[in-house]
C-alpha atoms as a PDB file:
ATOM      1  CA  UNK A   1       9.953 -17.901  23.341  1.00  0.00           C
ATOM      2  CA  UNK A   2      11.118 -15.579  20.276  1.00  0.00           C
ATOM      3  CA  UNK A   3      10.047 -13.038  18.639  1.00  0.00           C
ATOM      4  CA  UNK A   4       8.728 -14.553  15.800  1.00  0.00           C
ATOM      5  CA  UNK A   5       8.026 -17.770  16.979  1.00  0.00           C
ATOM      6  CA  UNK A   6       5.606 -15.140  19.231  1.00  0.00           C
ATOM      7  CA  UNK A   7       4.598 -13.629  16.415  1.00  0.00           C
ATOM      8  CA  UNK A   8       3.244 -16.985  14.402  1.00  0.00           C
ATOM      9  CA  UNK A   9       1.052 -18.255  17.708  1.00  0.00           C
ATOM     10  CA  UNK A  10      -2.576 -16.322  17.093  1.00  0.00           C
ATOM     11  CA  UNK A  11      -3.768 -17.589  19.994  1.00  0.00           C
ATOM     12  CA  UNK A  12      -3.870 -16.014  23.873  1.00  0.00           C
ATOM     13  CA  UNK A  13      -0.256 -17.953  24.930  1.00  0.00           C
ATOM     14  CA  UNK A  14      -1.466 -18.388  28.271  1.00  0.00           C
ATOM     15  CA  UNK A  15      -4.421 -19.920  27.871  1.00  0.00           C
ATOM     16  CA  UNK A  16      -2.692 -22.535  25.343  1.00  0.00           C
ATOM     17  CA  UNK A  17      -0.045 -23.169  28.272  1.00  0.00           C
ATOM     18  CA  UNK A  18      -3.000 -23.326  30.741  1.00  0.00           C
ATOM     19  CA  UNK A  19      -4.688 -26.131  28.333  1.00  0.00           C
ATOM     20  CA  UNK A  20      -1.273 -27.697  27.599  1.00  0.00           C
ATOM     21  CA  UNK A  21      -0.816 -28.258  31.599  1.00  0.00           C
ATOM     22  CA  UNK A  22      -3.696 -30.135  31.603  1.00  0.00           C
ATOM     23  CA  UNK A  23      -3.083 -32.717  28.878  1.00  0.00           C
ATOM     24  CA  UNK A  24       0.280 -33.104  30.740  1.00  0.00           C
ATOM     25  CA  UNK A  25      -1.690 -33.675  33.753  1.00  0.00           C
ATOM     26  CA  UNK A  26      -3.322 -36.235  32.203  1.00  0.00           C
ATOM     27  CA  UNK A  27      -0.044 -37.773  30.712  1.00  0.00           C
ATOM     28  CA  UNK A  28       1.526 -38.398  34.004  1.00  0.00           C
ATOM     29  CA  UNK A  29      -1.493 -39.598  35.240  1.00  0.00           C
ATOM     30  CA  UNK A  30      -2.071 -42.379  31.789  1.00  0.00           C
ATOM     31  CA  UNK A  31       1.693 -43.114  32.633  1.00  0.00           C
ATOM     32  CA  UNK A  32       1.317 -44.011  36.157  1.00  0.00           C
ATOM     33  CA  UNK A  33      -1.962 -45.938  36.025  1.00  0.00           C
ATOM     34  CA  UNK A  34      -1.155 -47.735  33.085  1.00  0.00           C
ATOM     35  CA  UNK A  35       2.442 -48.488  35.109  1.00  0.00           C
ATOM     36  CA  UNK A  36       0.798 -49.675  38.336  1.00  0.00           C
ATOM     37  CA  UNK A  37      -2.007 -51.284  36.805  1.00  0.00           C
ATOM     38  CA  UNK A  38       0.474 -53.798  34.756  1.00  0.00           C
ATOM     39  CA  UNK A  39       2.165 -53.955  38.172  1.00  0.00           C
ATOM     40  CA  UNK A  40      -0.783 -55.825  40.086  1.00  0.00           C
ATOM     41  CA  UNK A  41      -2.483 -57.344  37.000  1.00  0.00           C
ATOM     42  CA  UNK A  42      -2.908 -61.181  37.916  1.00  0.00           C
ATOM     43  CA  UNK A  43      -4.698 -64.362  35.744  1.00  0.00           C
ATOM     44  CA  UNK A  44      -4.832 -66.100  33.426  1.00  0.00           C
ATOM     45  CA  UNK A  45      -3.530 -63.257  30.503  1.00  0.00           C
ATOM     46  CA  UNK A  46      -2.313 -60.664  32.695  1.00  0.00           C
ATOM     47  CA  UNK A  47       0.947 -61.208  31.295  1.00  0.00           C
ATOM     48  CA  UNK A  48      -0.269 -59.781  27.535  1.00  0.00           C
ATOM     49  CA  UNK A  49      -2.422 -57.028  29.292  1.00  0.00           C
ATOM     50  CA  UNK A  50       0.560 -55.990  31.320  1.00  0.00           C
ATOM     51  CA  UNK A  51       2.930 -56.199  28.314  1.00  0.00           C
ATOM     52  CA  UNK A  52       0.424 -53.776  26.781  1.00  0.00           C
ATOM     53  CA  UNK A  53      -0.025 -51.421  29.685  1.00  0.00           C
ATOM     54  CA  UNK A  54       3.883 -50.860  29.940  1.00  0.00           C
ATOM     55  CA  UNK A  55       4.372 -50.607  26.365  1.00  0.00           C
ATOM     56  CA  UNK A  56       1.643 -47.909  26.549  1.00  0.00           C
ATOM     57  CA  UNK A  57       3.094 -46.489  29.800  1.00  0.00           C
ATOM     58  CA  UNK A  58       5.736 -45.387  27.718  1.00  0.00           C
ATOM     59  CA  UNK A  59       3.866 -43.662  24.993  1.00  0.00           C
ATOM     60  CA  UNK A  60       2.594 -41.842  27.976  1.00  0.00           C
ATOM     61  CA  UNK A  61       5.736 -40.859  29.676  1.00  0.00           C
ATOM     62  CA  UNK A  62       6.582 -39.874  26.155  1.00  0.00           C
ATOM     63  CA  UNK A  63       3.711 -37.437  25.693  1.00  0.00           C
ATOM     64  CA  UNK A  64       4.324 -35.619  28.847  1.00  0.00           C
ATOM     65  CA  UNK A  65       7.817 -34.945  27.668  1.00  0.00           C
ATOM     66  CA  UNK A  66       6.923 -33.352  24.488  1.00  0.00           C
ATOM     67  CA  UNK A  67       4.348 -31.706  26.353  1.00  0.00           C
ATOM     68  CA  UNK A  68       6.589 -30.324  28.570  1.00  0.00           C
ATOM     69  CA  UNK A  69       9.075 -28.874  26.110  1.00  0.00           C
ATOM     70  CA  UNK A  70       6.223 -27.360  24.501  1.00  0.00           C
ATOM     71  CA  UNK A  71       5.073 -25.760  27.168  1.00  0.00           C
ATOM     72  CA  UNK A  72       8.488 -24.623  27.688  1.00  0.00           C
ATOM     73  CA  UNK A  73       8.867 -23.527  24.686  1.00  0.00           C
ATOM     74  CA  UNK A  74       6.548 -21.014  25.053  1.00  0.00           C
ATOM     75  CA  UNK A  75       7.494 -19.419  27.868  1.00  0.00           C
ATOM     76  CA  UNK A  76       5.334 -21.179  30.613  1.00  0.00           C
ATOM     77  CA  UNK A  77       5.966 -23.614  33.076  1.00  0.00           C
ATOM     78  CA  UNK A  78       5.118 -27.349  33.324  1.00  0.00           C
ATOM     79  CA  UNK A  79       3.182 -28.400  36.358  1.00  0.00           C
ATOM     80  CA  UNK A  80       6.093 -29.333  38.790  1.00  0.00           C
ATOM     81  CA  UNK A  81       4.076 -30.768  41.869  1.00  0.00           C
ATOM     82  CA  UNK A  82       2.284 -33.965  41.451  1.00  0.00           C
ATOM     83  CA  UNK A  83      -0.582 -33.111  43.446  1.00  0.00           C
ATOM     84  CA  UNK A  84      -1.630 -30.330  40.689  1.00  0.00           C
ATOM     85  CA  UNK A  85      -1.994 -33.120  38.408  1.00  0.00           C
ATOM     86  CA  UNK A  86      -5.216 -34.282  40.367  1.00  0.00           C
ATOM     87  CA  UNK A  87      -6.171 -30.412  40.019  1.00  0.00           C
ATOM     88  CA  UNK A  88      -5.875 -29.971  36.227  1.00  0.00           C
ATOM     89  CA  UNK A  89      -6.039 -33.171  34.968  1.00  0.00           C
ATOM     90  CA  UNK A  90      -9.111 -33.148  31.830  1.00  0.00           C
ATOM     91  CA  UNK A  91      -9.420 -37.352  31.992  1.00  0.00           C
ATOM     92  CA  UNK A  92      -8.559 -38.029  35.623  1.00  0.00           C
ATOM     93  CA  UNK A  93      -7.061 -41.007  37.457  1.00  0.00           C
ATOM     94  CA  UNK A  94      -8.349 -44.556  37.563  1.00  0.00           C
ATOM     95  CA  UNK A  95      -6.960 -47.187  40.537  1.00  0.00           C
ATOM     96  CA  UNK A  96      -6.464 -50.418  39.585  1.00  0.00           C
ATOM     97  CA  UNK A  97     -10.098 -52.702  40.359  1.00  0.00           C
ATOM     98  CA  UNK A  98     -10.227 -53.801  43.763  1.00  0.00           C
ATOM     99  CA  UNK A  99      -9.696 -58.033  41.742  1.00  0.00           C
ATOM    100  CA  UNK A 100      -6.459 -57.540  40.217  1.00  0.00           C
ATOM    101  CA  UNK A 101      -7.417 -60.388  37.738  1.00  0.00           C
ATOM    102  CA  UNK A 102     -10.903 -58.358  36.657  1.00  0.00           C
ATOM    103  CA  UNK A 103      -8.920 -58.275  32.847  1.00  0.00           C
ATOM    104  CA  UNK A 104     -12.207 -56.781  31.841  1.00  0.00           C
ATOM    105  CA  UNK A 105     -12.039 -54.043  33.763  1.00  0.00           C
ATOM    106  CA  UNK A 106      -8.657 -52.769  33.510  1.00  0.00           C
ATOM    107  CA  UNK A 107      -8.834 -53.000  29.757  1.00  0.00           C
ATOM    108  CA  UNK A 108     -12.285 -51.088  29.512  1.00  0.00           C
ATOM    109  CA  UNK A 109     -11.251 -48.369  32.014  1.00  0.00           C
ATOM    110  CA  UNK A 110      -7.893 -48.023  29.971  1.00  0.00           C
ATOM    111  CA  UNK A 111     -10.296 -48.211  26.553  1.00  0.00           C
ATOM    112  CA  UNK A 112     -11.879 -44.908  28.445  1.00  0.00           C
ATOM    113  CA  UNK A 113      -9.394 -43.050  29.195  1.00  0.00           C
ATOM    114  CA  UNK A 114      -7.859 -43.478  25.580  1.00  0.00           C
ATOM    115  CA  UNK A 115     -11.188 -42.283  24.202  1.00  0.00           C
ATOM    116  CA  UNK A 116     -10.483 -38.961  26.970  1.00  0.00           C
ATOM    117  CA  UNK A 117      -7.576 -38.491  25.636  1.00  0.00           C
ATOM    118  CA  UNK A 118      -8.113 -38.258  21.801  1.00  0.00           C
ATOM    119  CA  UNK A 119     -11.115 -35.926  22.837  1.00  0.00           C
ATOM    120  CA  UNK A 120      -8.444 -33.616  24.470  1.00  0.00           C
ATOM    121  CA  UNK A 121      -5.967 -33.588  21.634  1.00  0.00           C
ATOM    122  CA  UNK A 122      -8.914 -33.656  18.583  1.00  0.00           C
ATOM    123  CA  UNK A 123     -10.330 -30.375  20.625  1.00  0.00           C
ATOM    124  CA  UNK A 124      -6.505 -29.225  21.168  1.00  0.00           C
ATOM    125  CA  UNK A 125      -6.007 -29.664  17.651  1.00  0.00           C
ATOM    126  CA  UNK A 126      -8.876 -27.821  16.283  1.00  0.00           C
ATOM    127  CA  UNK A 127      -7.823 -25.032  18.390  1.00  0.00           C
ATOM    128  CA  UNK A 128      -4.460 -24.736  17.215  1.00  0.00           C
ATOM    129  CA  UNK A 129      -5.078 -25.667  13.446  1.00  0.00           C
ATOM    130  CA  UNK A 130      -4.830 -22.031  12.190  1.00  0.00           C
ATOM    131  CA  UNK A 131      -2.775 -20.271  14.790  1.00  0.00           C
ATOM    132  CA  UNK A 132       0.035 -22.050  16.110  1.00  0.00           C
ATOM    133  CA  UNK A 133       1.047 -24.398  13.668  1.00  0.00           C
ATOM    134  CA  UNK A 134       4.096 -26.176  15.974  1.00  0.00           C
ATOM    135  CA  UNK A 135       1.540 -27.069  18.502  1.00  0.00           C
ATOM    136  CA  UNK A 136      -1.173 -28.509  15.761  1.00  0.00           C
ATOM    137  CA  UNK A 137       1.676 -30.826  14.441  1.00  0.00           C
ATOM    138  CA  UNK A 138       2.509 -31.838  17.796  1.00  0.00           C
ATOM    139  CA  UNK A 139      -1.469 -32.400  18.623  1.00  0.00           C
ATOM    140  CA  UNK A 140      -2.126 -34.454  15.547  1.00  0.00           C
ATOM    141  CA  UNK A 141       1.124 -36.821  16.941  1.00  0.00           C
ATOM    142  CA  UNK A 142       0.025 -37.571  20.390  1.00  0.00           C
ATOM    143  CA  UNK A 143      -3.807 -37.811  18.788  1.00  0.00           C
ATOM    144  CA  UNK A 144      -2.388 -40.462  16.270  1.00  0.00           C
ATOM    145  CA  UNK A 145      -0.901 -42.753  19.264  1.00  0.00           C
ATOM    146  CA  UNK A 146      -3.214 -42.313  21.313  1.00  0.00           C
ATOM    147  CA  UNK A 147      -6.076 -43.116  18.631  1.00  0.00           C
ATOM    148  CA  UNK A 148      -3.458 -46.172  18.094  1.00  0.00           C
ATOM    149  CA  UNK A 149      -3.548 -47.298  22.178  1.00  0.00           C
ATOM    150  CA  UNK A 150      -7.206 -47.418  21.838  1.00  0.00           C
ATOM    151  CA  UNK A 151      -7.046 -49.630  19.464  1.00  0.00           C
ATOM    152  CA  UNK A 152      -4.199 -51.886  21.129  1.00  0.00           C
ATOM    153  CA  UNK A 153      -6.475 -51.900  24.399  1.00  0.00           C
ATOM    154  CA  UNK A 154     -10.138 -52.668  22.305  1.00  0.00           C
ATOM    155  CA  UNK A 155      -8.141 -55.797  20.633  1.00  0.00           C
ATOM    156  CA  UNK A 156      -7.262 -57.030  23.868  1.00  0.00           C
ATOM    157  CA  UNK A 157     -11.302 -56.997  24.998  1.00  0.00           C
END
């Protein structure tokens, strides 16, 4: 990271990279579950839930990738071995239900981790309202998508 762009974060770096790994955790692991999930889906509407979950998956994927660069950006590392994800992760991993066609449940446990996530980035946000001003903006975007995938998934209920 830069000199200035150093200068402008007010906040302990490594902590904010340390808290930034985490959210990525949690990216990866949104992206995969939603992935797999619209994967085994089966019934009678698991064709609209599944459209949902990969359109969502994306976001996800998304996320992590601006995460990433972020984290980049100032001067850390992204978590590089999937198995830390387990370790850091803030909303954790959900398997697909046991019935494939339990619609109910796949939607609800995706309406939960949603509601994780724009805990994580309101919190993230708060934090990084007056002293790093890059990572606020960047906060307030993934919080606005992922405020909008809660919706997408509470519709489908």
């Amino acid at each position: 990271m830069g000199t200035k762009a150093k200068e402008i974060v007010g906040l302990n770096v490594d902590e904010l990279i340390t808290e930034l790994n985490k959210a990525y955790a949690d990216e990866w692991l949104a992206y995969y579950q939603y992935w797999i999930t619209a994967k085994v889906a089966t019934g009678r509407q698991a064709g609209m839930v599944a459209k949902e979950l990969e359109e969502i998956a994306e976001d996800e994927l998304e996320h992590a990738a601006e995460l990433a660069e972020r984290i980049l950006t100032l001067g850390g590392q992204p978590l590089v071995n999937p198995k830390q994800w387990f370790a850091e992760t803030n909303c954790g991993y959900a398997e697909p239900p046991k019935d494939p066609s339990d619609l109910q449940a796949i939607i609800k446990t995706a309406v939960e981790a949603e509601r994780c996530a724009i805990g994580v980035y309101n919190r993230l946000a708060k934090k990084t309202l007056h002293d790093d001003p890059v990572t606020y903006q960047l906060m307030l975007h993934i919080m606005e998508e992922e405020i909008e995938h809660e919706d997408a998934f509470e519709r489908l209920l």
